[in-house]
N, C-alpha and C. Protein backbone atom coordinates (compact mmCIF):
# COMPACT_ATOMS: atom_id res chain seq x y z
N UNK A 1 98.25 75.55 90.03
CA UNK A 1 97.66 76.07 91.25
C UNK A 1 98.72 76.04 92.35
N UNK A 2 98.51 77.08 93.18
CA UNK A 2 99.97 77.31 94.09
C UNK A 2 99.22 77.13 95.42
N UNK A 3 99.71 76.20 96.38
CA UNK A 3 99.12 75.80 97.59
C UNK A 3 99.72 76.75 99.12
N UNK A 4 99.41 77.06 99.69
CA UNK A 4 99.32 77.62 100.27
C UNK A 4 100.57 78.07 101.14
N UNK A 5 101.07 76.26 101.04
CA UNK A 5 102.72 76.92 101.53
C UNK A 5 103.50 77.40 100.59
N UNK A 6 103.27 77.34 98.84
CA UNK A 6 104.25 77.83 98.06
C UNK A 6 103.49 79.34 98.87
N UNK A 7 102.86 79.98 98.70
CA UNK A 7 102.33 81.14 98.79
C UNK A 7 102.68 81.98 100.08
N UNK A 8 103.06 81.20 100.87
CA UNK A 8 103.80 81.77 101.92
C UNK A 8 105.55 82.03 101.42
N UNK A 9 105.77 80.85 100.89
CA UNK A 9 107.45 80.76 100.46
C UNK A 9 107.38 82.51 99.42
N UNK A 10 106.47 82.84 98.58
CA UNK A 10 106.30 83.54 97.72
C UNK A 10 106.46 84.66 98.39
N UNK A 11 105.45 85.30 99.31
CA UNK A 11 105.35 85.78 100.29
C UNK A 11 106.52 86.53 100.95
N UNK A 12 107.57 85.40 101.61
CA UNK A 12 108.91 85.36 102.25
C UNK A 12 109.76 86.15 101.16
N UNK A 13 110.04 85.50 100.61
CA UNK A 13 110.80 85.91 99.04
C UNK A 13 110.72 87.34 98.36
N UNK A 14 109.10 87.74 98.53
CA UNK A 14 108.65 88.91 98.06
C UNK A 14 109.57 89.99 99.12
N UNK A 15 109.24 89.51 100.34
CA UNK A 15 109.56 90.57 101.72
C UNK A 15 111.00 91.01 101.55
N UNK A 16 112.20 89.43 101.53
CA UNK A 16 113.58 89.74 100.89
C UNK A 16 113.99 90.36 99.67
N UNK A 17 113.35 90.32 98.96
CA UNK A 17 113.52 91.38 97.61
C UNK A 17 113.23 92.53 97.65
N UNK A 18 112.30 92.91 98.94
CA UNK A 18 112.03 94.79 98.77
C UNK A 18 113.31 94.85 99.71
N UNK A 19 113.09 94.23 100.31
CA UNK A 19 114.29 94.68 101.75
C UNK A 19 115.73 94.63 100.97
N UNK A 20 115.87 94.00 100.19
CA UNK A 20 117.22 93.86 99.45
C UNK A 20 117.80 95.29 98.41
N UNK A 21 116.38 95.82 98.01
CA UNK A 21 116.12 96.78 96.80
C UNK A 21 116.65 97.81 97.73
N UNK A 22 116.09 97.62 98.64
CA UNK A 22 115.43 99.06 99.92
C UNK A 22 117.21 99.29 100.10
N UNK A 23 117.98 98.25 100.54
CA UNK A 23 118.89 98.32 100.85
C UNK A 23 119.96 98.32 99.90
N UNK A 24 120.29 97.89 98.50
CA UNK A 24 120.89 98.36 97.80
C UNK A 24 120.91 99.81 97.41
N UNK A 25 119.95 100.88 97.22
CA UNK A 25 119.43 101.99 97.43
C UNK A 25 120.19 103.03 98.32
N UNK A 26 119.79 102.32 99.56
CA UNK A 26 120.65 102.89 100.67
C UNK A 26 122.05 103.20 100.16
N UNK A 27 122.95 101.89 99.78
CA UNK A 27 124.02 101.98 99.57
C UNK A 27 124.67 102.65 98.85
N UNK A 28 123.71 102.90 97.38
CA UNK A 28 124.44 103.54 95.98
C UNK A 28 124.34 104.95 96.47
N UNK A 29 123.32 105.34 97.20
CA UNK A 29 123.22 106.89 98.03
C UNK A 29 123.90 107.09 98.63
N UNK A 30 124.63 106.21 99.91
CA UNK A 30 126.19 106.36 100.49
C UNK A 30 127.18 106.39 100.12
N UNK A 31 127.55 105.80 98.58
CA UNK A 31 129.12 105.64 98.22
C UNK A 31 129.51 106.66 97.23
N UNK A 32 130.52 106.86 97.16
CA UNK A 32 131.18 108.14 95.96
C UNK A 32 131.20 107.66 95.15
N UNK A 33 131.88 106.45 95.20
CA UNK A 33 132.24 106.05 93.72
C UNK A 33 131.36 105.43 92.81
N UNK A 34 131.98 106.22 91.59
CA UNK A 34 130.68 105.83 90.36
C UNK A 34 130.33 104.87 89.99
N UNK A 35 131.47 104.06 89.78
CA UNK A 35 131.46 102.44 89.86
C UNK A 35 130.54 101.51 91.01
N UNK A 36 130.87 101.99 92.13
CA UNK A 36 129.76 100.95 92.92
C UNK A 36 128.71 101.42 92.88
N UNK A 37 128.65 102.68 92.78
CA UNK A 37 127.15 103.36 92.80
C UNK A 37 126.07 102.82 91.64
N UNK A 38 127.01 102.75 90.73
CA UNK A 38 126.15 102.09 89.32
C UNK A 38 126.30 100.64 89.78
N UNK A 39 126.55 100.21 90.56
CA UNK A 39 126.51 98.76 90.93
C UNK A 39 125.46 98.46 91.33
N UNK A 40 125.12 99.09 92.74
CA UNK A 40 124.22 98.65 93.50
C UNK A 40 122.98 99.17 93.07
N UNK A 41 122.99 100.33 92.44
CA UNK A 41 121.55 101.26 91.80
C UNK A 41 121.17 99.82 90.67
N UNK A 42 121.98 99.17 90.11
CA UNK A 42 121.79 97.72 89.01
C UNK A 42 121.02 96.69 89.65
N UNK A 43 121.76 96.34 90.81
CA UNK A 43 120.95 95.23 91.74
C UNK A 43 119.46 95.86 92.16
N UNK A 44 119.91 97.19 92.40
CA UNK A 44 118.47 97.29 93.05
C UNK A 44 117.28 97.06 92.16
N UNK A 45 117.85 98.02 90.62
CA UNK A 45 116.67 97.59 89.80
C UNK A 45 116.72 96.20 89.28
N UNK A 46 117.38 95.27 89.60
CA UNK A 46 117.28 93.74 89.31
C UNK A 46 116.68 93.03 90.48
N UNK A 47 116.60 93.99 91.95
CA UNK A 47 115.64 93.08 92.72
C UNK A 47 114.19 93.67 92.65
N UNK A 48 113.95 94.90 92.10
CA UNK A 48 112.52 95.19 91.48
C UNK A 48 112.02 94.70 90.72
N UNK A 49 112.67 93.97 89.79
CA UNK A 49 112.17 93.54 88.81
C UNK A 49 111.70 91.64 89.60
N UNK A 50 112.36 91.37 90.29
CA UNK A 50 112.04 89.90 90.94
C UNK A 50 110.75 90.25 91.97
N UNK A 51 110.99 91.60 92.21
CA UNK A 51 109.36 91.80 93.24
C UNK A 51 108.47 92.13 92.13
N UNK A 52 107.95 92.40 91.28
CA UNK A 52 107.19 92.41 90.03
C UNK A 52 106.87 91.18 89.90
N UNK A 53 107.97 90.19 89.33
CA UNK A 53 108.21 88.65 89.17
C UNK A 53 106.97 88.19 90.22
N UNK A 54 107.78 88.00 91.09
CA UNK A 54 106.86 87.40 92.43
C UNK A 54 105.47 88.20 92.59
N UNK A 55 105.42 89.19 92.81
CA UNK A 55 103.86 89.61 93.11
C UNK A 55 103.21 89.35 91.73
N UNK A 56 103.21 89.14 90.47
CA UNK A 56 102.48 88.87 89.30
C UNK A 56 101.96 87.20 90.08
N UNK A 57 103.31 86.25 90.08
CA UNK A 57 102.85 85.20 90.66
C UNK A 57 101.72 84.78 91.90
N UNK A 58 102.45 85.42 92.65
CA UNK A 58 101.66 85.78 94.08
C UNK A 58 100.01 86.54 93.93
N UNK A 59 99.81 87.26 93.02
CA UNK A 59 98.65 87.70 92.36
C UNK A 59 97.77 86.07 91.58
N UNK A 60 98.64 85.65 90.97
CA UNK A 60 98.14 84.74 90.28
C UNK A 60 97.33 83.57 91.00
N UNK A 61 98.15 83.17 91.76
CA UNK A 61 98.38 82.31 93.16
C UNK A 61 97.19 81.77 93.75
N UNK A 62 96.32 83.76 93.98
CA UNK A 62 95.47 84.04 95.07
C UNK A 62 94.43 84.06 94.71
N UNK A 63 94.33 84.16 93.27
CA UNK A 63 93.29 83.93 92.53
C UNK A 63 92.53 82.88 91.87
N UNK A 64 93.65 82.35 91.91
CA UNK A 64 93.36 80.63 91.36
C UNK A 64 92.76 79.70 92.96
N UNK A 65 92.94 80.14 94.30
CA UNK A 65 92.54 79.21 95.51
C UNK A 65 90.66 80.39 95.55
C-alpha cells in the first residue's frame, strides 16, 4: 500500500518524465545529426516507458487507499 506521500513523490516523478520525453523530442526534431537524433528520440522512448512504469504504479496506489 502506497501512502500518500509516496503518491505525491510518484506524482512529481511522473510530471519529470513527460517533461523530460516532451523535451528530448524537442531536441531530436532540432538536430541534423543522425547520431544524436537517434539519441535523444532513445531517451525519449526510455522516458515513456518510466511514465507507463509510474502511472501503472500510481494507478495501483489509488486504488488500494
Amino acid at each position: 500500500m502506497l501512502t500518500s506521500k509516496e503518491l505525491m513523490h510518484l506524482e512529481d516523478f511522473l510530471g519529470m518524465e513527460q517533461n523530460c520525453g516532451k523535451t528530448m523530442n524537442f531536441f531530436a526534431s532540432s538536430v541534423q545529426d543522425a547520431q544524436s537524433k537517434q539519441l535523444f528520440q532513445q531517451i525519449a522512448q526510455n522516458s515513456q516507458q518510466h511514465v507507463q512504469t509510474i502511472s501503472k504504479h500510481l494507478n495501483a496506489g489509488q486504488n488500494l487507499q
